[in-house]
PDB file of N, CA and C in Angstrom:
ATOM      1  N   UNK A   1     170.963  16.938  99.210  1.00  0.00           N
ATOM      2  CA  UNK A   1     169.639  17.513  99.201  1.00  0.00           C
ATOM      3  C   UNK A   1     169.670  18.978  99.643  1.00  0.00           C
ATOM      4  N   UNK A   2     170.736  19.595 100.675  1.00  0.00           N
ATOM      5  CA  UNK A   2     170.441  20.494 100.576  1.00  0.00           C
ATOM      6  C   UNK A   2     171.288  21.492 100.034  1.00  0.00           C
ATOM      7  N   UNK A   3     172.099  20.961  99.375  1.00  0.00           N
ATOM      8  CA  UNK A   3     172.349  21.814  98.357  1.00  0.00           C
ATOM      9  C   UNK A   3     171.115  22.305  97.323  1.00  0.00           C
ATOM     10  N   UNK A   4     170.754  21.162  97.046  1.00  0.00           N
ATOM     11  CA  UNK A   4     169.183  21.761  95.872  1.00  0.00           C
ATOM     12  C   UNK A   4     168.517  22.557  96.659  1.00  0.00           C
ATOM     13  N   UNK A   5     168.091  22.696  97.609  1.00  0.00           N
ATOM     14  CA  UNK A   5     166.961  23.663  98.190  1.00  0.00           C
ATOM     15  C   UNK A   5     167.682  25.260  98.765  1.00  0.00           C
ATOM     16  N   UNK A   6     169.115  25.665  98.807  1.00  0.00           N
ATOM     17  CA  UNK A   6     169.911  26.563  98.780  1.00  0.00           C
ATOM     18  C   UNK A   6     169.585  27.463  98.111  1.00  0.00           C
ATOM     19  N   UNK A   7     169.103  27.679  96.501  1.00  0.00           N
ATOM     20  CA  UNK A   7     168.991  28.136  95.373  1.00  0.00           C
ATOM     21  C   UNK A   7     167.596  28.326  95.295  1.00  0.00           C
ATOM     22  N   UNK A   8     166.387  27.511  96.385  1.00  0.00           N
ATOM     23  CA  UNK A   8     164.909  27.542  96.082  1.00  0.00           C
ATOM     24  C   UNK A   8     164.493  28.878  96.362  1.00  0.00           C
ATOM     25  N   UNK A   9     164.904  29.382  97.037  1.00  0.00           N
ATOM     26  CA  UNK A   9     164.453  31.083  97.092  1.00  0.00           C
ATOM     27  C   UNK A   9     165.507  32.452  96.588  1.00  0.00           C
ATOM     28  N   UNK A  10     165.092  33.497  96.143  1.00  0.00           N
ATOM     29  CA  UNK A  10     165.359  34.325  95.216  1.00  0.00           C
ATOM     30  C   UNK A  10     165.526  35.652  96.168  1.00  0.00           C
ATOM     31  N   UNK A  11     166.185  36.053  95.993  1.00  0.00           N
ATOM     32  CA  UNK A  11     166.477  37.789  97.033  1.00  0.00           C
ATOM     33  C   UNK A  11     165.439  38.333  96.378  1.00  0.00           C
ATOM     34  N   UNK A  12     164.524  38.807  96.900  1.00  0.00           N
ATOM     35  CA  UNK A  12     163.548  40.095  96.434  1.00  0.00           C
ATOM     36  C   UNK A  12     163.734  41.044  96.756  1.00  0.00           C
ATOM     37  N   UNK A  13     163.857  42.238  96.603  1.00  0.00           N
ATOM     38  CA  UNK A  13     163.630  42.997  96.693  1.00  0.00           C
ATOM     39  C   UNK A  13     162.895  44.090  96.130  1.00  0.00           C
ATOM     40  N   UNK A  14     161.921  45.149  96.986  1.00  0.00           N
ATOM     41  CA  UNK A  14     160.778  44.996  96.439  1.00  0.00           C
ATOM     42  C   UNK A  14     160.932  46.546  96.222  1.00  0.00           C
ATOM     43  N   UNK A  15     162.033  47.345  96.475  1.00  0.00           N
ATOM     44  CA  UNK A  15     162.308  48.743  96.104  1.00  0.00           C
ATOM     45  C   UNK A  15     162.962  48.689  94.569  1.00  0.00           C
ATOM     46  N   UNK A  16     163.763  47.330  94.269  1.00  0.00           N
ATOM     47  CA  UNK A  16     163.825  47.944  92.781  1.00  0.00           C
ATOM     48  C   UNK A  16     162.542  47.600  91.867  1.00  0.00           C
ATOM     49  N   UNK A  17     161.281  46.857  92.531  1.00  0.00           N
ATOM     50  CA  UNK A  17     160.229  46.721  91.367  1.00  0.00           C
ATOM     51  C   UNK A  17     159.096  47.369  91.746  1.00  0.00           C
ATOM     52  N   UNK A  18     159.422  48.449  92.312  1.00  0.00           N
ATOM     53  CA  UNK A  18     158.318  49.063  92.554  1.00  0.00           C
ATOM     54  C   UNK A  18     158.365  50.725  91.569  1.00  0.00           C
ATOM     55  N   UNK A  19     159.156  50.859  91.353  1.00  0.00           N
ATOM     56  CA  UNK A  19     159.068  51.934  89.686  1.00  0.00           C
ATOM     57  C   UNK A  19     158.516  50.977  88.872  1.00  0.00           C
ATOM     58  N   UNK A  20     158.278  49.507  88.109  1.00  0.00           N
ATOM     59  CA  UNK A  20     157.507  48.727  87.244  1.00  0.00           C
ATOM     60  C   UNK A  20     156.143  48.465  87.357  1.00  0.00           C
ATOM     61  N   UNK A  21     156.171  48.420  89.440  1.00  0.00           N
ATOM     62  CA  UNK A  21     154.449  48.420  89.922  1.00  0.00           C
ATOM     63  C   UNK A  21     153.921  50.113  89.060  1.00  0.00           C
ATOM     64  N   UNK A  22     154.817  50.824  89.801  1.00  0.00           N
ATOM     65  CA  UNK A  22     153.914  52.148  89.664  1.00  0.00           C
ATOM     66  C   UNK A  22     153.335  52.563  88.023  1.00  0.00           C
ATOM     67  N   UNK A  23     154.632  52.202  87.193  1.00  0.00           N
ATOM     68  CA  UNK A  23     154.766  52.513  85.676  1.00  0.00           C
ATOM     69  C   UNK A  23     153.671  51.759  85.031  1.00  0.00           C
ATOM     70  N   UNK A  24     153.269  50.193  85.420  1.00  0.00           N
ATOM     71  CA  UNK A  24     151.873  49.334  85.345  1.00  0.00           C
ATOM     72  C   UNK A  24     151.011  49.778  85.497  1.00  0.00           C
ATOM     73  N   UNK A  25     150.719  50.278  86.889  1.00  0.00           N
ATOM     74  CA  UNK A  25     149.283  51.076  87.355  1.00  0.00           C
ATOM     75  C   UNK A  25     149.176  52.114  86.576  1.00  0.00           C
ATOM     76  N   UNK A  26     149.930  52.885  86.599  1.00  0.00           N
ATOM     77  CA  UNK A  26     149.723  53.837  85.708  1.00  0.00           C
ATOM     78  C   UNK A  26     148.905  54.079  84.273  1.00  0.00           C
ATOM     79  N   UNK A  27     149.778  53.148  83.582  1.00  0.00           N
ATOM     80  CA  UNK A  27     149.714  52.494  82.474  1.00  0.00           C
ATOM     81  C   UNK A  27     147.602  51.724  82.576  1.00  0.00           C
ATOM     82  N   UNK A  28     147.227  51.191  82.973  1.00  0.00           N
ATOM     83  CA  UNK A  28     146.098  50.416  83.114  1.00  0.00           C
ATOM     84  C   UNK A  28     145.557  51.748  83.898  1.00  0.00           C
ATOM     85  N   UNK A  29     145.624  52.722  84.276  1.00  0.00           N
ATOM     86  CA  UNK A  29     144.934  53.904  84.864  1.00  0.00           C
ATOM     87  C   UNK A  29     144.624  54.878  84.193  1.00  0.00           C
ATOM     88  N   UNK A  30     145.499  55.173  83.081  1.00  0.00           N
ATOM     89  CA  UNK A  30     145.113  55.896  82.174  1.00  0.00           C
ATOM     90  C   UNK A  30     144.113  56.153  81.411  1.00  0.00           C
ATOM     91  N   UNK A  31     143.391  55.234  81.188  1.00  0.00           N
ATOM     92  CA  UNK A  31     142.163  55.104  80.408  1.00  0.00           C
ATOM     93  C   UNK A  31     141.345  55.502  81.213  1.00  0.00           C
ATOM     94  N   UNK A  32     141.305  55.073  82.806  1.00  0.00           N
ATOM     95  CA  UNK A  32     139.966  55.284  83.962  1.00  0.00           C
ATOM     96  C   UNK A  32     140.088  56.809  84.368  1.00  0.00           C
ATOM     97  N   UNK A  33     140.959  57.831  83.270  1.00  0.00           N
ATOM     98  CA  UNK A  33     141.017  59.061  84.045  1.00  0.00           C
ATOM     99  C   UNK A  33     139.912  60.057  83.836  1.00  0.00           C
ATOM    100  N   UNK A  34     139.338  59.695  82.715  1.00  0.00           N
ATOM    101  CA  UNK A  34     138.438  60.990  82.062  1.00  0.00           C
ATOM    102  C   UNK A  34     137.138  60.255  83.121  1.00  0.00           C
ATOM    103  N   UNK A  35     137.111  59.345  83.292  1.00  0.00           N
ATOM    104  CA  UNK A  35     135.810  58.822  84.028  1.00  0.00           C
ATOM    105  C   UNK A  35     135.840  58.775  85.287  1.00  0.00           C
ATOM    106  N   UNK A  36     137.141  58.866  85.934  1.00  0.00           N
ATOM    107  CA  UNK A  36     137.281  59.622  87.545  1.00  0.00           C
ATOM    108  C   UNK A  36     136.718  60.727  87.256  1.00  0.00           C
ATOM    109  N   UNK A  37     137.199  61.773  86.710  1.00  0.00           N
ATOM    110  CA  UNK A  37     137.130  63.400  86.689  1.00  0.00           C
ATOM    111  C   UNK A  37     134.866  63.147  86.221  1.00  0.00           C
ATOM    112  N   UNK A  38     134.485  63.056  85.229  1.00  0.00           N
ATOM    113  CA  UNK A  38     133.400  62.562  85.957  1.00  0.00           C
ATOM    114  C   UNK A  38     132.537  62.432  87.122  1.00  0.00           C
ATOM    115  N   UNK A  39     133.242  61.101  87.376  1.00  0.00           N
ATOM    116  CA  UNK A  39     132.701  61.260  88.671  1.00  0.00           C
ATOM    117  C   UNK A  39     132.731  62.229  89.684  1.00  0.00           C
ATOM    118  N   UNK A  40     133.989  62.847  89.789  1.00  0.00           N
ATOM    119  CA  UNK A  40     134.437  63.938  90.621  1.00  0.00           C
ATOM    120  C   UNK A  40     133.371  65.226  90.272  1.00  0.00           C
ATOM    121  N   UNK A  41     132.780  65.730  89.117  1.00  0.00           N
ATOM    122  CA  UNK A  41     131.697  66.241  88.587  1.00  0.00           C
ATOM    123  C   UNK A  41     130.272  66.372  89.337  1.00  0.00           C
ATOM    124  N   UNK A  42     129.901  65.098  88.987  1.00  0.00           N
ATOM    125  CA  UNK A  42     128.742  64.273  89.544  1.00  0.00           C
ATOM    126  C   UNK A  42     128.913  64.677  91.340  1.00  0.00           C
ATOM    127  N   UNK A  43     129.803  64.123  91.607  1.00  0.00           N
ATOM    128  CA  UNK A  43     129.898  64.575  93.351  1.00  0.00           C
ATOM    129  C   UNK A  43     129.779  65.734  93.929  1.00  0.00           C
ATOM    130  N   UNK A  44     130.275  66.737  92.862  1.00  0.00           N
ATOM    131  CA  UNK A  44     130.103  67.938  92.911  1.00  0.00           C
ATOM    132  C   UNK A  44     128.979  68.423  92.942  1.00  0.00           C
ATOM    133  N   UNK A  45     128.016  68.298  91.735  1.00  0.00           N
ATOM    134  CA  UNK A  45     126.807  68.262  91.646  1.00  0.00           C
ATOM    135  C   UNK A  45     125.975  67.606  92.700  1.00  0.00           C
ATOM    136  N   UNK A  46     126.046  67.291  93.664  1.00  0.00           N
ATOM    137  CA  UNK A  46     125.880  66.315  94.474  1.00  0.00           C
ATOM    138  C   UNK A  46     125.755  67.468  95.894  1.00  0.00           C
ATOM    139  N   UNK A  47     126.738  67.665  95.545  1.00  0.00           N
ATOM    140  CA  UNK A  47     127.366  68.625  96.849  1.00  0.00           C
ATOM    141  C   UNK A  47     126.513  69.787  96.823  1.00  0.00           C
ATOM    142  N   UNK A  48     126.056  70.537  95.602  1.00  0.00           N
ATOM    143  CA  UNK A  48     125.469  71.140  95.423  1.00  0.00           C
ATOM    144  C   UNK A  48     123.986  71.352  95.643  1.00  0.00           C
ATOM    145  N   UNK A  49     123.452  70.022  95.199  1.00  0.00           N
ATOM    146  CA  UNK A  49     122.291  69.594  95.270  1.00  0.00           C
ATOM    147  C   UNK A  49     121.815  69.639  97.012  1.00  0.00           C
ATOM    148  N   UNK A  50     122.814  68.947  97.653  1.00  0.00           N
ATOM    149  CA  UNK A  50     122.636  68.954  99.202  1.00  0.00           C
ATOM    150  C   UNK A  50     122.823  70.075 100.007  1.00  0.00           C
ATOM    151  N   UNK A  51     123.722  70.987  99.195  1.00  0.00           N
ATOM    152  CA  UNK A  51     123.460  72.221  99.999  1.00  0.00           C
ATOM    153  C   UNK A  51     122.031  72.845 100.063  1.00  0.00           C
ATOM    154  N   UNK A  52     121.605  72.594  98.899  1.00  0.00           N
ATOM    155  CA  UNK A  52     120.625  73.487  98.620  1.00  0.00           C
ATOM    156  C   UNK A  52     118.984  72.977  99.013  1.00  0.00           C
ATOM    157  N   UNK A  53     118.900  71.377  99.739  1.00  0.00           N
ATOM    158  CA  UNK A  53     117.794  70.647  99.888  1.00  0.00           C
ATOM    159  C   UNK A  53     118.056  70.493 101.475  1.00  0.00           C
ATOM    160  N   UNK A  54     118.916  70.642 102.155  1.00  0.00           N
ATOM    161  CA  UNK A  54     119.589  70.238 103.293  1.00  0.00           C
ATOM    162  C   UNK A  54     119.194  71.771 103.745  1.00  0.00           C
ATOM    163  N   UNK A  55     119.478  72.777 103.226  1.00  0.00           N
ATOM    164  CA  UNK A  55     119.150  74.118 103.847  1.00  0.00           C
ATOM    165  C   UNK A  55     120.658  74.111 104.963  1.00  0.00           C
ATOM    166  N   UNK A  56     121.649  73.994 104.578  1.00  0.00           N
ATOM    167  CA  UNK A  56     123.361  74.269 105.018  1.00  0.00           C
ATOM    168  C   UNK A  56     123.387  75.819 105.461  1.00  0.00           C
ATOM    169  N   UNK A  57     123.954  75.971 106.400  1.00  0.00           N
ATOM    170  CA  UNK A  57     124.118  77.191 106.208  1.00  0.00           C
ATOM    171  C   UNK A  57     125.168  78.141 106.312  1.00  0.00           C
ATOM    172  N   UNK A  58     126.841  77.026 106.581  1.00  0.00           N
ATOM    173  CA  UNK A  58     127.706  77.301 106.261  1.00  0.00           C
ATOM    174  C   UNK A  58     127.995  77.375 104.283  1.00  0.00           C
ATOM    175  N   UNK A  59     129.523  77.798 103.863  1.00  0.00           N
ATOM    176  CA  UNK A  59     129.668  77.891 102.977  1.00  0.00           C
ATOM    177  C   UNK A  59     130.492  76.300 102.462  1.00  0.00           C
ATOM    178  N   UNK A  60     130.569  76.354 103.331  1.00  0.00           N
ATOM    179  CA  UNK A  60     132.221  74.722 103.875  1.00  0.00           C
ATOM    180  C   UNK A  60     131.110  73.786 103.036  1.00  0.00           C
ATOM    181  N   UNK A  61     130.297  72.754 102.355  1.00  0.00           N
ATOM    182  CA  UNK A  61     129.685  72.192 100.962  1.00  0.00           C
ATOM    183  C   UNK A  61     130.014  72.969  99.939  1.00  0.00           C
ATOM    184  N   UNK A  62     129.734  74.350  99.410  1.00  0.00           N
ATOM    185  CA  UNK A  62     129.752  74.467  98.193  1.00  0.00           C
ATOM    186  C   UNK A  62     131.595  74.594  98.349  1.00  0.00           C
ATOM    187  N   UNK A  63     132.241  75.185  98.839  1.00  0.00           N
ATOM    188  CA  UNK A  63     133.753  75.186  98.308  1.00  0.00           C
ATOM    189  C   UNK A  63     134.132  73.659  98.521  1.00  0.00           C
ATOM    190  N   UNK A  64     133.418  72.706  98.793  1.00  0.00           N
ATOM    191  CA  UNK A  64     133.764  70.950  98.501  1.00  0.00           C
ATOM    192  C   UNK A  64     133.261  70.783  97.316  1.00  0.00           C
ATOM    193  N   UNK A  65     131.983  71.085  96.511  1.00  0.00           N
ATOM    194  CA  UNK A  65     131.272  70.897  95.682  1.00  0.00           C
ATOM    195  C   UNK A  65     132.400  71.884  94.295  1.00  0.00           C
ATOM    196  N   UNK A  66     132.689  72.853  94.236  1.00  0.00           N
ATOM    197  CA  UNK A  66     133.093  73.782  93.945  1.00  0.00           C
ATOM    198  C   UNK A  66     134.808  73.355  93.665  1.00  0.00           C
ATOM    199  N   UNK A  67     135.549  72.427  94.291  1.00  0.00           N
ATOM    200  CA  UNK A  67     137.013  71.993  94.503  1.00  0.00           C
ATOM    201  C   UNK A  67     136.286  71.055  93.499  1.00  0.00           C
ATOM    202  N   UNK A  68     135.268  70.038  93.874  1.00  0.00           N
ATOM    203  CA  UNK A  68     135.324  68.250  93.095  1.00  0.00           C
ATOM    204  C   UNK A  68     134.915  69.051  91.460  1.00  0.00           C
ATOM    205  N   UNK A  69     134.530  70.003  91.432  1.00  0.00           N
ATOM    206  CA  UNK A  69     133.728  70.208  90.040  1.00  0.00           C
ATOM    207  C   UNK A  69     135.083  70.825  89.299  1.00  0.00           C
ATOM    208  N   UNK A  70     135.900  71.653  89.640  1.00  0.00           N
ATOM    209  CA  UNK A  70     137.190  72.218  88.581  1.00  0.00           C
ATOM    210  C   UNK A  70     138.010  71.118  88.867  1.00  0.00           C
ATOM    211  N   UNK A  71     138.450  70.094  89.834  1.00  0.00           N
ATOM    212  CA  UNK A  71     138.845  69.518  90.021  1.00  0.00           C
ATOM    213  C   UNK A  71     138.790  67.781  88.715  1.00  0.00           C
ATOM    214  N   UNK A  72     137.582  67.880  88.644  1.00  0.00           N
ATOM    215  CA  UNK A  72     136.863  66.708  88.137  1.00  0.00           C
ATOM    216  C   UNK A  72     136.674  67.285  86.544  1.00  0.00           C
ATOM    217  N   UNK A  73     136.681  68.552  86.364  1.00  0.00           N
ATOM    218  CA  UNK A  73     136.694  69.198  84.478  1.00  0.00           C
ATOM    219  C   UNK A  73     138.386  69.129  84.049  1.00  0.00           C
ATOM    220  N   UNK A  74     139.463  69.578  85.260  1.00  0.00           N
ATOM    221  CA  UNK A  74     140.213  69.078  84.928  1.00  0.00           C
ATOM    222  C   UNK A  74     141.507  67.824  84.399  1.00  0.00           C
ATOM    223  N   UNK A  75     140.467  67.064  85.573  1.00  0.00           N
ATOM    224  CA  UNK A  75     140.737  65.570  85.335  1.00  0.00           C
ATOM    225  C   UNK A  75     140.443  64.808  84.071  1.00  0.00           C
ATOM    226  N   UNK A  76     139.254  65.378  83.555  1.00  0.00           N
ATOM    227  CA  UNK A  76     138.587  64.731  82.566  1.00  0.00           C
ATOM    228  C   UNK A  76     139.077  65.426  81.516  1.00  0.00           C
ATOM    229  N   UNK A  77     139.771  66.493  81.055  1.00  0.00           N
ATOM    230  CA  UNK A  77     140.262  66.892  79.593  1.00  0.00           C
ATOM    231  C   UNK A  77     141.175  66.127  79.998  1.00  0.00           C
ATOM    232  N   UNK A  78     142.383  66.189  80.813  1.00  0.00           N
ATOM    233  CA  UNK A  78     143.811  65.524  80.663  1.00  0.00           C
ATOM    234  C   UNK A  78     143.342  63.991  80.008  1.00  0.00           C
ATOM    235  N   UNK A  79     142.609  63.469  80.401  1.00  0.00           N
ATOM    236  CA  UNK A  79     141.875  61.875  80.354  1.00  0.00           C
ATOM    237  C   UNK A  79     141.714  62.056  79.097  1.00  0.00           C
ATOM    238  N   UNK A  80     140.804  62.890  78.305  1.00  0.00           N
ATOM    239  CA  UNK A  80     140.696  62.752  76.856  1.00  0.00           C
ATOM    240  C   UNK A  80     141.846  63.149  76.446  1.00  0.00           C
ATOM    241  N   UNK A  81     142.885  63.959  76.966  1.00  0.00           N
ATOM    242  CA  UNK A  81     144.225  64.020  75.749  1.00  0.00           C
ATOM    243  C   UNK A  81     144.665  62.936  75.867  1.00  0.00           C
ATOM    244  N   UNK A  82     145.084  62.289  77.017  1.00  0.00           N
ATOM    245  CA  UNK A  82     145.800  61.195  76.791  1.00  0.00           C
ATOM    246  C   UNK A  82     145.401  60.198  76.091  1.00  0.00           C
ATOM    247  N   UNK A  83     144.157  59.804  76.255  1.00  0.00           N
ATOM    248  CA  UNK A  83     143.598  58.786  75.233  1.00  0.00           C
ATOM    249  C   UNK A  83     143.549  59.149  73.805  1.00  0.00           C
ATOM    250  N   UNK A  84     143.304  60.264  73.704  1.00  0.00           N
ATOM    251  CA  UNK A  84     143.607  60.502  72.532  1.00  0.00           C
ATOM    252  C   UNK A  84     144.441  61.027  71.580  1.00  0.00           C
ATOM    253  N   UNK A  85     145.453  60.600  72.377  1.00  0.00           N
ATOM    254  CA  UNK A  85     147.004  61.310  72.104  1.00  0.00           C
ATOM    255  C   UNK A  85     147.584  59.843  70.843  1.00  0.00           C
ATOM    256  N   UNK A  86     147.883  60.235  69.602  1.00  0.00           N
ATOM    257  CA  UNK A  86     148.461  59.357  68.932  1.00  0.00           C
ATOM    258  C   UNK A  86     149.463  58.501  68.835  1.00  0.00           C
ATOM    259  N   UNK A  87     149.900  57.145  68.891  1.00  0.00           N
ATOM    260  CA  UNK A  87     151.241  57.167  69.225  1.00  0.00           C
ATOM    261  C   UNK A  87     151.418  56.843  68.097  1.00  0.00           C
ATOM    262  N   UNK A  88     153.644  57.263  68.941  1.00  0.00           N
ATOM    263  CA  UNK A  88     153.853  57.034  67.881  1.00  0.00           C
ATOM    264  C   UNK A  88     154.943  56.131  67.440  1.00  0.00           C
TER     265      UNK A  88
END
């Protein structure tokens, strides 16, 4: 008997499958990129909006508002190339 149960567990190791985790996520992330950058937009706009209703009177909101908004236009073209990149 215990010979059979010798063999019941498997060496894992979890550094060689974690380039397959990352290459997965990736992979299933790709599509959610143009709609992060979006959002990142929206927050921006956001940021903006509150500076300006909030009566702020540092500058420290709009250069947050100002980072999420080029931040979030750039996110969102890469997102449409990739999706719409042909394969091949």
């Amino acid at each position: 008997m215990h010979l059979l149960m010798q063999n019941a567990v498997q060496n894992y190791n979890f550094l060689s499958v974690l380039p397959n985790l990352f290459l997965t996520f990736a992979a299933v992330m790709k599509k959610y990129l143009s709609n992060f950058g979006l959002m990142c937009v929206a927050s921006g706009l956001c940021c903006f909006a509150a500076h300006k209703v909030l009566s702020f009177t540092g500058n420290a909101l709009l250069f947050v508002g100002l980072s999420l908004v080029i931040i979030g236009t750039v996110l969102y073209v890469i997102g449409i190339k990739i999706t719409d990149k042909p394969e091949s």
